[in-house]
Protein backbone atom coordinates (compact mmCIF):
# COMPACT_ATOMS: atom_id res chain seq x y z
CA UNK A 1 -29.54 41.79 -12.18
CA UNK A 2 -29.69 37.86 -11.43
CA UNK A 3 -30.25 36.72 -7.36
CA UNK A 4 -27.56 34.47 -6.58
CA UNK A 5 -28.18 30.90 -5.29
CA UNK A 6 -29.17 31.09 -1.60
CA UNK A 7 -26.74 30.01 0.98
CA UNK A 8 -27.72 26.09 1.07
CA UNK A 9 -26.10 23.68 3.88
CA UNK A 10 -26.14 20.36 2.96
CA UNK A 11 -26.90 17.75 5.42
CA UNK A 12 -24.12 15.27 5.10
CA UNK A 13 -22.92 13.52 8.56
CA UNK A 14 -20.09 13.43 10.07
CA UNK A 15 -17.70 10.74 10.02
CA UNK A 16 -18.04 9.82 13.43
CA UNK A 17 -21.58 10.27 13.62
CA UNK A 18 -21.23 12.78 16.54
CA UNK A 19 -23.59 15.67 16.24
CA UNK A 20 -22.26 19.20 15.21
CA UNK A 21 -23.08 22.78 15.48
CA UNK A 22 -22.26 23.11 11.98
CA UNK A 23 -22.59 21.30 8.87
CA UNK A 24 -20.49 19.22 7.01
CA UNK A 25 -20.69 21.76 4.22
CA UNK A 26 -22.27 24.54 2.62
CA UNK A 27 -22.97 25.15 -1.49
CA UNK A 28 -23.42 27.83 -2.82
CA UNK A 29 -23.42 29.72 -6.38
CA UNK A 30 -21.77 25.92 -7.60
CA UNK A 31 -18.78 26.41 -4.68
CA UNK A 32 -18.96 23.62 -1.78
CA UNK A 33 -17.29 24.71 1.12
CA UNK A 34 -16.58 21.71 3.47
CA UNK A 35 -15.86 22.29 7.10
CA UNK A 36 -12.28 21.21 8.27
CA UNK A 37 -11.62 17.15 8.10
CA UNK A 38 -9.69 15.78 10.69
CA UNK A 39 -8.56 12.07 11.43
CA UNK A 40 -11.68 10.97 12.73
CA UNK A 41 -12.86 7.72 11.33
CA UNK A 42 -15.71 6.29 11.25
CA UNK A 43 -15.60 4.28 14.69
CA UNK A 44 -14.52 7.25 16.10
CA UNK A 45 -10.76 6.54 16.17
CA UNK A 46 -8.09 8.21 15.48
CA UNK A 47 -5.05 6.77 14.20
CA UNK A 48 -1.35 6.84 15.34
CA UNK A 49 0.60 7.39 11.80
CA UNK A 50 0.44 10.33 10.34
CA UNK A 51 0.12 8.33 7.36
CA UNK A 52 -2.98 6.73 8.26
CA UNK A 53 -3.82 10.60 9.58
CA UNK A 54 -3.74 11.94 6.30
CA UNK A 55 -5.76 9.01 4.89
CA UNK A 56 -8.79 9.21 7.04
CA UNK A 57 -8.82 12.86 5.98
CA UNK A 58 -8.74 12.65 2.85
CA UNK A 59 -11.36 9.55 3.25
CA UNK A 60 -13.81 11.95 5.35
CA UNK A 61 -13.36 14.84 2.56
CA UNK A 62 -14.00 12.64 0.00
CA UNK A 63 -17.46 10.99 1.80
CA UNK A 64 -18.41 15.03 2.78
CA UNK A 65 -17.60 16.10 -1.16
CA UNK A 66 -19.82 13.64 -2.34
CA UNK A 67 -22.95 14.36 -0.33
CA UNK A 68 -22.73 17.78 -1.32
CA UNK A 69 -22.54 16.70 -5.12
CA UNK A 70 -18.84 17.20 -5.68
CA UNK A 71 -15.76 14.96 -5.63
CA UNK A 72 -12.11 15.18 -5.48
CA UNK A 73 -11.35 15.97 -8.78
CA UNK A 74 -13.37 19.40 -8.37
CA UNK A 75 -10.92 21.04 -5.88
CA UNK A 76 -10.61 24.19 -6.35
CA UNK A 77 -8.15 24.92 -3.23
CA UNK A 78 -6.95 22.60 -0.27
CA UNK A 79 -5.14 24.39 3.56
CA UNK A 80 -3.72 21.87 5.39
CA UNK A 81 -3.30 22.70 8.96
CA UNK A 82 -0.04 20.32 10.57
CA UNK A 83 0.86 20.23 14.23
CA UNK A 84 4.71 19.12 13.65
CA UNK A 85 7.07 20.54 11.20
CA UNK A 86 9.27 17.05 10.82
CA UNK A 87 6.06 15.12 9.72
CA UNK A 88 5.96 16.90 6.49
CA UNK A 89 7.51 14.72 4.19
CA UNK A 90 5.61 11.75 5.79
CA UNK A 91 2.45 13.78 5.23
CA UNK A 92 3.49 14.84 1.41
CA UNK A 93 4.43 11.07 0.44
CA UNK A 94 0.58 10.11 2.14
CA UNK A 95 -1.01 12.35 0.07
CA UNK A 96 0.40 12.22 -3.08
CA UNK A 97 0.04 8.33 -2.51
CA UNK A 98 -3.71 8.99 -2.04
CA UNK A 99 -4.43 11.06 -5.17
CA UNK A 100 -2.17 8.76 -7.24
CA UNK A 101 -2.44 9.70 -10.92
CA UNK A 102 -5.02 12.32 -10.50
CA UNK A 103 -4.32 15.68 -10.77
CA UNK A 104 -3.40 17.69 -7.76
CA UNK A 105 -5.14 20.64 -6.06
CA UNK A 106 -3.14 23.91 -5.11
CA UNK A 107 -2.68 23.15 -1.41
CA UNK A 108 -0.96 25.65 1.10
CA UNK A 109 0.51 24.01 4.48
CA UNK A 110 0.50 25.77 7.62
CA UNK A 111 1.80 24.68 10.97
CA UNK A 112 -0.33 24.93 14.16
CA UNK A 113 0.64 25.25 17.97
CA UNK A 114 -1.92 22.38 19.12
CA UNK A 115 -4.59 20.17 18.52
CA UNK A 116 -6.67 18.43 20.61
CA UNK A 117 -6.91 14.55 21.55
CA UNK A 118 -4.34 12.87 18.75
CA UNK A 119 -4.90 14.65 15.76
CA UNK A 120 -1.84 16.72 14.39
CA UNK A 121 -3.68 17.34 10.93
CA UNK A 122 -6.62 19.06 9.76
CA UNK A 123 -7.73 19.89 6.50
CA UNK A 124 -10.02 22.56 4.85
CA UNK A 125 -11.35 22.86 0.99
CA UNK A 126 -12.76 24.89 -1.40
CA UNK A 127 -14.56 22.21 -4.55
CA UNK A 128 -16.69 22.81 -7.59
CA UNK A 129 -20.15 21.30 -7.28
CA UNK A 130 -20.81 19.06 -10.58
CA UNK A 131 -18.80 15.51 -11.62
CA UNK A 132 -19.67 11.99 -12.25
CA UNK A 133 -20.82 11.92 -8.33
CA UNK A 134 -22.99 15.09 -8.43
CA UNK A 135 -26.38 14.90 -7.71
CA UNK A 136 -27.52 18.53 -7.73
């Protein structure tokens, strides 16, 4: 019977440099299990459009992906967690703009009752360790 990989966080920093009591993700057994993104850039701000919402996001994922040796084009799974139903189709059009030509992850959309400050998006994902970016 093989031991499976121990739990291993990685150490990659948050977008907005603010200290956590969590990491920015966890691998294990080849899985990298980001915590949730939110519109946070790197200054700190957040923006106004949801466009620019989902954007920074996806930005942060990507940057947290990559220091755990993944990328976008290893997700396995994507929840995205929306404050207001009537900013879904401006949400969908941002993302699909973002990934482009790539292929798309299954993604599941739920609504929430609140956020706080100005985020009304969050977003949590399930990747494949490995890729051109992977360093593990």
């Amino acid at each position: 019977m093989t031991v499976p990989d121990p739990v291993r966080p990685v150490r990659v920093g948050h977008a907005d440099g603010v200290p956590r009591s969590y990491p920015a993700a966890v691998v294990h057994a080849g899985v990298v299990y980001p915590c949730g993104q939110v519109p946070v850039d790197v200054d700190g701000a957040t923006p106004q459009a949801m466009t620019e919402q989902v954007h920074v996001v996806l930005d942060n994922l990507e940057r947290t992906l990559r220091g755990a040796g993944s990328d976008l084009s290893l997700l396995l799974q994507l929840t995205v967690h929306l404050l207001h139903v009537a900013e879904f189709e401006e949400y969908d059009a941002a993302y699909r703009q973002f990934f482009g030509d790539r292929p798309l992850p299954p993604r599941t959309t739920v609504f929430v009752p609140a956020f706080r400050g100005a985020k009304r998006i969050e977003m949590t994902a399930i990747a494949a360790v490995g890729g051109p970016s992977s360093s593990h």
